[in-house]
Protein backbone atom coordinates (compact mmCIF):
# COMPACT_ATOMS: atom_id res chain seq x y z
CA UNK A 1 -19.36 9.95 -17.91
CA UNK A 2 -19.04 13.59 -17.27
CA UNK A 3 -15.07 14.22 -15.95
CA UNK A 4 -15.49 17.54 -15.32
CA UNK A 5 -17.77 16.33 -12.03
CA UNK A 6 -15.45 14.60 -11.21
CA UNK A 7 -12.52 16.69 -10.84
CA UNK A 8 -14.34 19.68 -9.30
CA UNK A 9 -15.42 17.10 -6.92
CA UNK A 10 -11.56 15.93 -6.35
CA UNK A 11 -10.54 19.74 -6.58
CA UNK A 12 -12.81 20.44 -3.53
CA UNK A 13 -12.15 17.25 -1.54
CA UNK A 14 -8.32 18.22 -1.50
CA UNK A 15 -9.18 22.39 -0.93
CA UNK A 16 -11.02 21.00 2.18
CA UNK A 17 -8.07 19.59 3.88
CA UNK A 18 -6.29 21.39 6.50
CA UNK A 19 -3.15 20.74 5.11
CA UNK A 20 -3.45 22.35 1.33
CA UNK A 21 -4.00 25.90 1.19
CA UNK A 22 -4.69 25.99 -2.93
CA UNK A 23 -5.32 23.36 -5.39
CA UNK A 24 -6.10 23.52 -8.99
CA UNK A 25 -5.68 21.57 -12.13
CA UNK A 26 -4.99 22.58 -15.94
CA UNK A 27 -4.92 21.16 -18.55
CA UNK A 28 -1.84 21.80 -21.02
CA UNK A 29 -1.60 20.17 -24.28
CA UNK A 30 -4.09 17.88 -23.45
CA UNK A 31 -2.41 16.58 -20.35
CA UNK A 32 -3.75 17.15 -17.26
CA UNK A 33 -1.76 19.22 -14.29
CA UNK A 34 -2.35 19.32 -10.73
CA UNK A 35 -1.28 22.51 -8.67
CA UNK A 36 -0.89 22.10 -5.09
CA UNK A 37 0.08 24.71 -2.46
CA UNK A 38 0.74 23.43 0.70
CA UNK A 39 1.60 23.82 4.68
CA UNK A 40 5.58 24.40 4.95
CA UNK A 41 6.10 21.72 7.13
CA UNK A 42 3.76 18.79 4.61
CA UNK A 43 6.14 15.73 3.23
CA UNK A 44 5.58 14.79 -0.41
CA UNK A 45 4.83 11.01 0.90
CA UNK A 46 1.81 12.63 3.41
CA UNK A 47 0.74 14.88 0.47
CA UNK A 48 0.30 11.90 -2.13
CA UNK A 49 -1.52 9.92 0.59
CA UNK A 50 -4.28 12.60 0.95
CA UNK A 51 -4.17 12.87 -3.04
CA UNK A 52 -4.72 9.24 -3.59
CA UNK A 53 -7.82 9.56 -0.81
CA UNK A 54 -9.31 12.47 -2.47
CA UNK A 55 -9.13 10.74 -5.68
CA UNK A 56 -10.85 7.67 -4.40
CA UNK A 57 -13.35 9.57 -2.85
CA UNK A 58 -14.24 11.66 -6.03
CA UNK A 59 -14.48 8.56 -7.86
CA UNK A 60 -16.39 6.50 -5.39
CA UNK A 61 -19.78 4.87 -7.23
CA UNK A 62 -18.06 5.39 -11.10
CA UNK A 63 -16.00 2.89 -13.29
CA UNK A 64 -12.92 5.04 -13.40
CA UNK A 65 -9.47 4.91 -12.18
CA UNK A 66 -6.68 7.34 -11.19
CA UNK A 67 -3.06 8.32 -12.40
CA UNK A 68 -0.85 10.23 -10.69
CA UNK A 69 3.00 10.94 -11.27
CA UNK A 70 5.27 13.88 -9.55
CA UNK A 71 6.15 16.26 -11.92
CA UNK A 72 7.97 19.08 -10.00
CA UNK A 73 8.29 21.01 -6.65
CA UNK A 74 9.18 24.90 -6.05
CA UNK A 75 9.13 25.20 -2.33
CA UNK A 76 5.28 24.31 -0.95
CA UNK A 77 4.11 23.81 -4.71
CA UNK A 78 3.99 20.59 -5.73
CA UNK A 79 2.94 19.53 -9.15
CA UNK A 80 1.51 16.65 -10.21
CA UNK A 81 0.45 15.16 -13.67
CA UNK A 82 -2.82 13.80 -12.92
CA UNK A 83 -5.25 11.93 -14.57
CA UNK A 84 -8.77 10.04 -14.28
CA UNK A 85 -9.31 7.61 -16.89
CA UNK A 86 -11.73 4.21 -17.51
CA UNK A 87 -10.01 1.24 -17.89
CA UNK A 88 -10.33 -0.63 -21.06
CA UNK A 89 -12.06 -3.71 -20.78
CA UNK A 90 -12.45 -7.02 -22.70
CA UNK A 91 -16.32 -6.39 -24.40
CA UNK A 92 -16.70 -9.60 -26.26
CA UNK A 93 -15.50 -12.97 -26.52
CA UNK A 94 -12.55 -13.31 -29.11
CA UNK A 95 -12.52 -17.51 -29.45
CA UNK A 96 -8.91 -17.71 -27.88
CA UNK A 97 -9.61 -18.97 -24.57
CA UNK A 98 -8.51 -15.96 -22.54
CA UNK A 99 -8.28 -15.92 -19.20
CA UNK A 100 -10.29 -12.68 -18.51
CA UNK A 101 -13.03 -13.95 -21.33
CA UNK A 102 -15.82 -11.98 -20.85
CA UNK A 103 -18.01 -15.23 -20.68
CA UNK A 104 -16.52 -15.99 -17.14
CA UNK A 105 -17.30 -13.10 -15.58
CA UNK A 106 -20.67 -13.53 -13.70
C-alpha cells in the first residue's frame, strides 16, 4: 500500500478547507509531523474534527487506520504527530480457542 497517496491525498483534503490556510507534514526521525496554520478565531476541538474527517476521507476504500496526538501550538500553528498505519491482524489459527480466531470470521 503506497502511503505517500495517501497523505498527499489527506494533505489536500485539509488545504481545501476554508478554515486552514497551510498544511504540511514531515517526517522527523521517522515520526511523522503535521503542520497546520489556521484561521485566528479556529478552536483546537473544531480543528481535530476536520482532521479526523480528512483522515477518513483519505483513507476511505484502504485497510488502514489513523493516529493522531497534539503535540504543540504557537499561536494559529498547531502541530500534530500524525500517523496512518494498518492494523495488525490475527493471519492464522493458533489452536487456543481465541475469540477473534481467524476461522470465525466469514
Amino acid at each position: 500500500m503506497d502511503l505517500e497517496r495517501v497523505w498527499q491525498l489527506f494533505i489536500q483534503q485539509l488545504t481545501l478547507n476554508e478554515c486552514i490556510t497551510k498544511a504540511y507534514w514531515k517526517k522527523i526521525t521517522g515520526i511523522p509531523f503535521l503542520y497546520i496554520q489556521t484561521m485566528p478565531n479556529l478552536s483546537q476541538q473544531t480543528l481535530e474534527s476536520i482532521i479526523y474527517m480528512c483522515s477518513a476521507g483519505s483513507m476511505k476504500g484502504k485497510r488502514l487506520h489513523s493516529e493522531t496526538i497534539f503535540v504543540r501550538q504557537d499561536d494559529t500553528l498547531y502541530v500534530y504527530r500524525h500517523r496512518f498505519y494498518v492494523p495488525q491482524e490475527k493471519m492464522f489459527c493458533c489452536g487456543n480457542l481465541c475469540v477473534d480466531c481467524t476461522r470465525l470470521k466469514k
